[in-house]
PDB file of N, CA and C in Angstrom:
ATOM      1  N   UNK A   1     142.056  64.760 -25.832  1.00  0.00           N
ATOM      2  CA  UNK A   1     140.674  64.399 -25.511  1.00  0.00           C
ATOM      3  C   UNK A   1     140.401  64.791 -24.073  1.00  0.00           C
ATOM      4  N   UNK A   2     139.147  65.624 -24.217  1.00  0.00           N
ATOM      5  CA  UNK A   2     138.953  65.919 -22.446  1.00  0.00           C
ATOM      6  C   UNK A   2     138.372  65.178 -21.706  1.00  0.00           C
ATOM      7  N   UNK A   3     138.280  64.919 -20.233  1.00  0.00           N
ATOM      8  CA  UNK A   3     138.042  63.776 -19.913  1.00  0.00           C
ATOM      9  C   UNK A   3     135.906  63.869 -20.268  1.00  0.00           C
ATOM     10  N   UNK A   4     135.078  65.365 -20.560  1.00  0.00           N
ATOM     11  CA  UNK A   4     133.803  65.577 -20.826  1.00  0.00           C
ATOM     12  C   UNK A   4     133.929  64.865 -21.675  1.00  0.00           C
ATOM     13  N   UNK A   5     135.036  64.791 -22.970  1.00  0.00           N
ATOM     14  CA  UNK A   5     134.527  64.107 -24.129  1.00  0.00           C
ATOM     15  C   UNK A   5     134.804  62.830 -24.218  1.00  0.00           C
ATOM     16  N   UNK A   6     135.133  62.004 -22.983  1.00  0.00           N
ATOM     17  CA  UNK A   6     135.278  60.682 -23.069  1.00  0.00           C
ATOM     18  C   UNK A   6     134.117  59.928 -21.938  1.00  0.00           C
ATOM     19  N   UNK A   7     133.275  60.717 -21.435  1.00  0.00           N
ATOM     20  CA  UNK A   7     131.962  60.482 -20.970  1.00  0.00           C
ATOM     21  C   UNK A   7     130.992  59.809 -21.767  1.00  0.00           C
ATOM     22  N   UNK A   8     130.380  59.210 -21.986  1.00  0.00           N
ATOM     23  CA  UNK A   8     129.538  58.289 -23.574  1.00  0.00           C
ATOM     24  C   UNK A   8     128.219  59.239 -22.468  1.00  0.00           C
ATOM     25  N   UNK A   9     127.697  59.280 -21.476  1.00  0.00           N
ATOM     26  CA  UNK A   9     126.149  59.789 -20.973  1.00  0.00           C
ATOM     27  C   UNK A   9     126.673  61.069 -20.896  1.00  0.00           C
ATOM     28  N   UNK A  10     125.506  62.593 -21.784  1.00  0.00           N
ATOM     29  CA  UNK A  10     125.991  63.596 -21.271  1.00  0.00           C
ATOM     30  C   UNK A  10     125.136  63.548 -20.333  1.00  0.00           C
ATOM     31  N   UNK A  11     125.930  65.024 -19.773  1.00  0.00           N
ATOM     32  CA  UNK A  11     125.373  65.297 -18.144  1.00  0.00           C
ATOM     33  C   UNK A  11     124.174  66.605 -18.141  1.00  0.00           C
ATOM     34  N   UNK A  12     123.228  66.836 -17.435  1.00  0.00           N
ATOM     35  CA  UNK A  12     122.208  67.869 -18.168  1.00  0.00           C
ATOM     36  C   UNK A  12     122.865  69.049 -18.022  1.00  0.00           C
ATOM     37  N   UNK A  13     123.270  69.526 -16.042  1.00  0.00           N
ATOM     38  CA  UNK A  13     123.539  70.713 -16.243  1.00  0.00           C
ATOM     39  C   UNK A  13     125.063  70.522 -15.819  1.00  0.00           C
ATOM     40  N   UNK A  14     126.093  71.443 -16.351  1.00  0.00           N
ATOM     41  CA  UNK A  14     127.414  71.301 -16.267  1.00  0.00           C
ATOM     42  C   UNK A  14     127.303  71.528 -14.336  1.00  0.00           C
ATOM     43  N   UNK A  15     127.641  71.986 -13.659  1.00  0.00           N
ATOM     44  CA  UNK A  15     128.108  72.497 -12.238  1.00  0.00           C
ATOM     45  C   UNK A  15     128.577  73.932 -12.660  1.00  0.00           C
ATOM     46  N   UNK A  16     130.036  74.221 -11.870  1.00  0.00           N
ATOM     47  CA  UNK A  16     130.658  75.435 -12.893  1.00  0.00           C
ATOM     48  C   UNK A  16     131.477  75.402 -13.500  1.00  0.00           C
ATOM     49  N   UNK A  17     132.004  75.901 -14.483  1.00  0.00           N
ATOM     50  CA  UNK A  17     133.263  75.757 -15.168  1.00  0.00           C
ATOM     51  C   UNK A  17     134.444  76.258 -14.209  1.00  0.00           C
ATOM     52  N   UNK A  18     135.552  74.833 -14.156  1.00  0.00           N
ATOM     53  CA  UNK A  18     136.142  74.542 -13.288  1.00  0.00           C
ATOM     54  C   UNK A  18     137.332  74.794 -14.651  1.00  0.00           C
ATOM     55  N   UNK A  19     138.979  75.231 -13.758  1.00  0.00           N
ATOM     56  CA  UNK A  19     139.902  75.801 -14.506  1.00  0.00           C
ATOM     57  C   UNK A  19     140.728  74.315 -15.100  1.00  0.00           C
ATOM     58  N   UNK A  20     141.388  74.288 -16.179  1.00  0.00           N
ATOM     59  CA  UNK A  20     141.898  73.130 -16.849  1.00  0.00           C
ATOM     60  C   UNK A  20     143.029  73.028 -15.636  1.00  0.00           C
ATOM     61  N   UNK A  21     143.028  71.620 -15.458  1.00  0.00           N
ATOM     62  CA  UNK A  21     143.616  71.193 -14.153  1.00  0.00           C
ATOM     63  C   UNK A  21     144.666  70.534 -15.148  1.00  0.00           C
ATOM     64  N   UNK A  22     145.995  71.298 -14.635  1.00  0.00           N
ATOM     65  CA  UNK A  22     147.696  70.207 -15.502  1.00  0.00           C
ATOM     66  C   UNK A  22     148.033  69.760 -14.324  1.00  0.00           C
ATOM     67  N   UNK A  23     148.137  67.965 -14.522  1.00  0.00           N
ATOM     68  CA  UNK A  23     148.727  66.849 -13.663  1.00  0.00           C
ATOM     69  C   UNK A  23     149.901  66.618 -14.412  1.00  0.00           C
ATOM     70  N   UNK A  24     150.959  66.712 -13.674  1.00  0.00           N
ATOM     71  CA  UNK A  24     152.429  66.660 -14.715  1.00  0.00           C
ATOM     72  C   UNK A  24     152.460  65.342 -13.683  1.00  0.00           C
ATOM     73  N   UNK A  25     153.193  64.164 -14.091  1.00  0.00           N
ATOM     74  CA  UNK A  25     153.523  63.128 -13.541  1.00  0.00           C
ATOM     75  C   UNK A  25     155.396  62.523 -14.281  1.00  0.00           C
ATOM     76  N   UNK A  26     155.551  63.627 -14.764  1.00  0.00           N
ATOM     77  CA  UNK A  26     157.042  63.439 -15.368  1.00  0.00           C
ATOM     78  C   UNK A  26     156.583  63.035 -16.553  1.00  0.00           C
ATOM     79  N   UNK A  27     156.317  62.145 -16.503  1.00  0.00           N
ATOM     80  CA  UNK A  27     156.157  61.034 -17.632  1.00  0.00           C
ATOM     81  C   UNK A  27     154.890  61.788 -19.013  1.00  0.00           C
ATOM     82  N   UNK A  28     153.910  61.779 -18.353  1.00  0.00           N
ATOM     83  CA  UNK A  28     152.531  61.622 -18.308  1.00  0.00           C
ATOM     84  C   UNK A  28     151.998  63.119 -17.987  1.00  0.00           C
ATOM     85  N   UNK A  29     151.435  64.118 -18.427  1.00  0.00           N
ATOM     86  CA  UNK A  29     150.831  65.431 -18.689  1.00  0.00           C
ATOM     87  C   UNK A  29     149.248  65.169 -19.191  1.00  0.00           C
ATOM     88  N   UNK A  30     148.197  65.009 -18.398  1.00  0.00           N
ATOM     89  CA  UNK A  30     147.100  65.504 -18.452  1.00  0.00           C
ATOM     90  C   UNK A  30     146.126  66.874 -18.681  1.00  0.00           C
ATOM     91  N   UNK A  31     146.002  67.522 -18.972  1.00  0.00           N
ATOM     92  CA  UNK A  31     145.303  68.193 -19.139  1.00  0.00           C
ATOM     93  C   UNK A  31     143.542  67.879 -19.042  1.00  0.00           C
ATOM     94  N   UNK A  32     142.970  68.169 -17.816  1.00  0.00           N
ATOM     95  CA  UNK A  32     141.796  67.675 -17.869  1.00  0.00           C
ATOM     96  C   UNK A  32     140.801  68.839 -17.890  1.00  0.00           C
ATOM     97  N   UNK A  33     139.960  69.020 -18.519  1.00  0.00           N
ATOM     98  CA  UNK A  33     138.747  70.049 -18.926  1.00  0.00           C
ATOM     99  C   UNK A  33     137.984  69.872 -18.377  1.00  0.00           C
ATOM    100  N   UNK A  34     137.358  70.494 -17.001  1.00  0.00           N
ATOM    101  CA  UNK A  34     136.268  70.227 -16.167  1.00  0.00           C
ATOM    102  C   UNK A  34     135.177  70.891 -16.330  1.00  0.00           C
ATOM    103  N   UNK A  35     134.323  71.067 -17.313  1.00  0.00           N
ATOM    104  CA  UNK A  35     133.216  71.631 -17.019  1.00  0.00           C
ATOM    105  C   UNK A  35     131.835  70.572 -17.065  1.00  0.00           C
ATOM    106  N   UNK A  36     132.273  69.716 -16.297  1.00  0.00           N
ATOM    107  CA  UNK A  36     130.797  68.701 -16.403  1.00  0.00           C
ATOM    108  C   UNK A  36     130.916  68.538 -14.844  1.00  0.00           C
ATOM    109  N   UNK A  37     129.868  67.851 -13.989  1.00  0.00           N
ATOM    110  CA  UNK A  37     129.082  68.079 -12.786  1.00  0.00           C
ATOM    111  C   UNK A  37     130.021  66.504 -12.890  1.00  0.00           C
ATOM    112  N   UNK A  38     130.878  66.231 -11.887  1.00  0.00           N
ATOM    113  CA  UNK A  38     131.326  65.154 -11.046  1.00  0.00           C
ATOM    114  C   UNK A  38     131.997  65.182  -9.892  1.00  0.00           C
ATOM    115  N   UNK A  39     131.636  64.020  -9.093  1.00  0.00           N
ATOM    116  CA  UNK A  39     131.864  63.450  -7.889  1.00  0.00           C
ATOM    117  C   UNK A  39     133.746  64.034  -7.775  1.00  0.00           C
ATOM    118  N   UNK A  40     134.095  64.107  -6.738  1.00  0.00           N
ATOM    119  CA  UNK A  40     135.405  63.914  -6.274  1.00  0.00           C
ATOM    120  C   UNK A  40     135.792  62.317  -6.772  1.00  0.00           C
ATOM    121  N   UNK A  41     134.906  61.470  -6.374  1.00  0.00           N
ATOM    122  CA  UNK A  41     135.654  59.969  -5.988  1.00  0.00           C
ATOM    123  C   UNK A  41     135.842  60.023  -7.610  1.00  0.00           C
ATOM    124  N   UNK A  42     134.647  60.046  -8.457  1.00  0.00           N
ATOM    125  CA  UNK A  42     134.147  59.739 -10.359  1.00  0.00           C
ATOM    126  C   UNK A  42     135.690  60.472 -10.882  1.00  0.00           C
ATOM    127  N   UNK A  43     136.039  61.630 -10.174  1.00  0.00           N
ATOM    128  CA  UNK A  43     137.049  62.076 -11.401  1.00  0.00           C
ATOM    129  C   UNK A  43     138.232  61.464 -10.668  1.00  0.00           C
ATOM    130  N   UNK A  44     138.384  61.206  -9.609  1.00  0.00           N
ATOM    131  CA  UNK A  44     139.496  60.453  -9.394  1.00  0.00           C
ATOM    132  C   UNK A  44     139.921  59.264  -9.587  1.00  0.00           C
ATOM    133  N   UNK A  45     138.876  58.746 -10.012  1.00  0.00           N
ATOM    134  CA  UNK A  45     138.480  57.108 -10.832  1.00  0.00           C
ATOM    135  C   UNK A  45     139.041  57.810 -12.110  1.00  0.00           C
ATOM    136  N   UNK A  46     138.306  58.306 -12.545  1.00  0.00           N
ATOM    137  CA  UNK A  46     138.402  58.651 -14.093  1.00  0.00           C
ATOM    138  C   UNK A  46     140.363  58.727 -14.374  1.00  0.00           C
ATOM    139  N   UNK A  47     140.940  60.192 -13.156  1.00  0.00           N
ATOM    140  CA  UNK A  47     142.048  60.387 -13.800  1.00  0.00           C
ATOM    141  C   UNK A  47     142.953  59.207 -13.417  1.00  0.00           C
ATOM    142  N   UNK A  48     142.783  58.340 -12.211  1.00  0.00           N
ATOM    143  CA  UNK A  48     143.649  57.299 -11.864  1.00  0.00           C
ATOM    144  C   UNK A  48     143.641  56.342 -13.240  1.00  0.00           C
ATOM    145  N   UNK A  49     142.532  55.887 -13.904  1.00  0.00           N
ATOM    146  CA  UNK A  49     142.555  54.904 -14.712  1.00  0.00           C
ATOM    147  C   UNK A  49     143.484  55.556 -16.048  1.00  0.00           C
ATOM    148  N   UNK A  50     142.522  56.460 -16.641  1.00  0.00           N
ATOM    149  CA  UNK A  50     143.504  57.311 -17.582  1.00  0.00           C
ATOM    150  C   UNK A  50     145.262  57.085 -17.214  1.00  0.00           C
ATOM    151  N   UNK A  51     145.948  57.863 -15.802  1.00  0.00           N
ATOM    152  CA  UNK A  51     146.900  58.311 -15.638  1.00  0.00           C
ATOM    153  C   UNK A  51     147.648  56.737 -15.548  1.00  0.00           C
ATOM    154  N   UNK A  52     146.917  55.311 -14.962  1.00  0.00           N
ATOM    155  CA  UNK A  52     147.770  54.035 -15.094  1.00  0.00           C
ATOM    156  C   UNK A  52     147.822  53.498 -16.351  1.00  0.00           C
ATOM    157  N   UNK A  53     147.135  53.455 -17.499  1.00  0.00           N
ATOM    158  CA  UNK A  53     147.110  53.468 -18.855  1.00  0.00           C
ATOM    159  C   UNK A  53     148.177  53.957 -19.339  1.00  0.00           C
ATOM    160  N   UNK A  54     148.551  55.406 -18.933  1.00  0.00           N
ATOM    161  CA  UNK A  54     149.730  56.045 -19.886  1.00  0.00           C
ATOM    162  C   UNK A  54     150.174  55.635 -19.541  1.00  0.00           C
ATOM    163  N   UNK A  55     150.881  55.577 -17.803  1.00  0.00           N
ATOM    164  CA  UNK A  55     151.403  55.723 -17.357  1.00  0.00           C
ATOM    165  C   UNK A  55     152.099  53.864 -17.677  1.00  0.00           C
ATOM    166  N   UNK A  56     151.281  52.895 -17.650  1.00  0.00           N
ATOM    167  CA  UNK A  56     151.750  51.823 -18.067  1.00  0.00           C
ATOM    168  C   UNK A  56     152.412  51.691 -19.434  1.00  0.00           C
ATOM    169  N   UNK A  57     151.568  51.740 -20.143  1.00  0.00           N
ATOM    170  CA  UNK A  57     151.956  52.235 -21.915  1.00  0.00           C
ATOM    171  C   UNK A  57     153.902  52.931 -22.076  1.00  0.00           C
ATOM    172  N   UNK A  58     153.870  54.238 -20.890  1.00  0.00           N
ATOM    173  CA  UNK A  58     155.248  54.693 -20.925  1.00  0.00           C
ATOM    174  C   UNK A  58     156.095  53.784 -20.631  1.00  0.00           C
ATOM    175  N   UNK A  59     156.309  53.320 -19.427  1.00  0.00           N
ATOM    176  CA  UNK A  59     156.755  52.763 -18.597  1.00  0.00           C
ATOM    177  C   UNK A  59     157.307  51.323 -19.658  1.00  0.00           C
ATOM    178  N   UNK A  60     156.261  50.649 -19.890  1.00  0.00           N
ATOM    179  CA  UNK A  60     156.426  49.594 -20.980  1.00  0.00           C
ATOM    180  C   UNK A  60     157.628  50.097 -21.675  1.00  0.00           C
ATOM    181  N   UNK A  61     157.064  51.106 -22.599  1.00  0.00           N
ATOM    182  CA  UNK A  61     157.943  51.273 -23.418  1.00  0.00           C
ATOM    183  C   UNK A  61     159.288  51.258 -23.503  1.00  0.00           C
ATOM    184  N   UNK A  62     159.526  52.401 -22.354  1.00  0.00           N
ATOM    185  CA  UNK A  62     160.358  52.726 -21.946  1.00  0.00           C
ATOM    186  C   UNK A  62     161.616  51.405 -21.701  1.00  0.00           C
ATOM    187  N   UNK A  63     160.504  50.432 -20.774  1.00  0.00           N
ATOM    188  CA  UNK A  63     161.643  49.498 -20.266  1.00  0.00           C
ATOM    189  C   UNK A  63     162.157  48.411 -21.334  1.00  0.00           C
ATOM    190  N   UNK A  64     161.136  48.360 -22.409  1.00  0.00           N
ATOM    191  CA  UNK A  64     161.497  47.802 -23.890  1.00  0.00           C
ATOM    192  C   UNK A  64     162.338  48.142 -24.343  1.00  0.00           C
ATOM    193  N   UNK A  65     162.599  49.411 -24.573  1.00  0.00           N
ATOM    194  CA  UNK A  65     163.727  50.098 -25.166  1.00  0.00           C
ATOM    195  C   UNK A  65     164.622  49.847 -24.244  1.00  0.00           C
ATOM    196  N   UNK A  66     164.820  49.872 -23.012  1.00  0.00           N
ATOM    197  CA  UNK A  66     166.421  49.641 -22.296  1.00  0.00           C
ATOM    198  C   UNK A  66     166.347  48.405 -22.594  1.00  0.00           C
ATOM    199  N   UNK A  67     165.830  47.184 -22.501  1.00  0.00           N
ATOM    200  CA  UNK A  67     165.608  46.210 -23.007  1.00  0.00           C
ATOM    201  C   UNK A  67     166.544  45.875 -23.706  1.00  0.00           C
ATOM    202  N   UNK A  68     166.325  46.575 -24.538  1.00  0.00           N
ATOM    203  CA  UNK A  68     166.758  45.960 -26.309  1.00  0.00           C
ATOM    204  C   UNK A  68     168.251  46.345 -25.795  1.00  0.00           C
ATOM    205  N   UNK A  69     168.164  48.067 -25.500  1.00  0.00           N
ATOM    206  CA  UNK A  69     169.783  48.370 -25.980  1.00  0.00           C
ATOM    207  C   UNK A  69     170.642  47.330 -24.864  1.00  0.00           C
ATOM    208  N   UNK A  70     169.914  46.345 -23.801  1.00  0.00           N
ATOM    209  CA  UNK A  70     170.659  45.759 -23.146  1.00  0.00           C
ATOM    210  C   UNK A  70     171.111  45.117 -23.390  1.00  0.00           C
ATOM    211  N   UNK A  71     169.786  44.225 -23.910  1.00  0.00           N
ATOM    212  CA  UNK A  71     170.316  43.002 -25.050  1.00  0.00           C
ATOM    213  C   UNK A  71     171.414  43.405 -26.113  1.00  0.00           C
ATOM    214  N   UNK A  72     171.574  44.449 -26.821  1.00  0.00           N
ATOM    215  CA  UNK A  72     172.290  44.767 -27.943  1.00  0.00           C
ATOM    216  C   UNK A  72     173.801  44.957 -27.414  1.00  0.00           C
ATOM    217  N   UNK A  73     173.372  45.688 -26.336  1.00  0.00           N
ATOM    218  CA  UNK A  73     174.952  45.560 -25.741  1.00  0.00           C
ATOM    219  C   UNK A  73     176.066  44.321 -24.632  1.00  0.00           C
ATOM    220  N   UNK A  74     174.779  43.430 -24.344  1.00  0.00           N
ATOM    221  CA  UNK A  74     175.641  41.853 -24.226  1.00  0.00           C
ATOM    222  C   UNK A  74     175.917  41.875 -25.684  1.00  0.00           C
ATOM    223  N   UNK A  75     175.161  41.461 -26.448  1.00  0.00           N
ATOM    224  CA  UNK A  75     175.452  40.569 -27.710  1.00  0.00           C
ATOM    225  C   UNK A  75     176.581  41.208 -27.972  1.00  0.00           C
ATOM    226  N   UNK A  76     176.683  42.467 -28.463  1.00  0.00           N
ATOM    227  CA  UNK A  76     178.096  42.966 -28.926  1.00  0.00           C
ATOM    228  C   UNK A  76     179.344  42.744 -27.232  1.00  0.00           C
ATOM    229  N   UNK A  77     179.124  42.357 -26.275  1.00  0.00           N
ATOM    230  CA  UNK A  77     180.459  41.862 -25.774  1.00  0.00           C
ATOM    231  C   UNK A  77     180.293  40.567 -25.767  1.00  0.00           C
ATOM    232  N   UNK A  78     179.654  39.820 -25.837  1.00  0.00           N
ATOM    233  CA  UNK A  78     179.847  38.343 -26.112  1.00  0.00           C
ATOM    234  C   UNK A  78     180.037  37.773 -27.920  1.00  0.00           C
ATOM    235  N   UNK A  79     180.194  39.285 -28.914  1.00  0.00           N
ATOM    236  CA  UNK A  79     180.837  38.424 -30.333  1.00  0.00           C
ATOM    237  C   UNK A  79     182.687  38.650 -30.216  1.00  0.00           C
ATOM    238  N   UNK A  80     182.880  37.070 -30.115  1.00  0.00           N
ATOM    239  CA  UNK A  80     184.609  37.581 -30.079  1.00  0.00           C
ATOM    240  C   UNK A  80     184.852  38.080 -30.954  1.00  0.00           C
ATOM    241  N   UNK A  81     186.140  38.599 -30.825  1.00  0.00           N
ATOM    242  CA  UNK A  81     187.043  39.824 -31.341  1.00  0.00           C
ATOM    243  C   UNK A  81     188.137  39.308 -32.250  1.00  0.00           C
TER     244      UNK A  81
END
């Protein structure tokens, strides 16, 4: 989804078509499609919120899963032998 198509107001006239901007954050790969007329501050709002979303969402996950296998690996040294 580009960030134009997650705009709900379109915009009348685009500005110029601006080149697909890749934000690699390790984790997290954006691809943002600029051809709509915005502010510096608007798209940096835009990609900060987007990029803490994934970026939370990963992160979560991520630490869920070590989580578990942590938990999984007490439990298996605390069943005696």
């Amino acid at each position: 989804e580009s960030l134009a198509d997650s705009l709900e107001e379109p915009l009348e006239e685009p500005l110029e078509e601006l080149d697909v901007l890749n934000i690699d954050f390790g984790i997290v790969k954006l691809d943002v499609d600029l051809g709509v007329e915005l502010g510096i501050e608007e798209l940096d709002v835009e990609l900060d919120m987007k990029l803490n979303i994934k970026l939370s969402i990963e992160l979560d996950m991520k630490l869920d899963m070590k989580l578990d296998m942590l938990k999984l690996f007490v439990s298996e040294l605390l069943v005696p032998k």
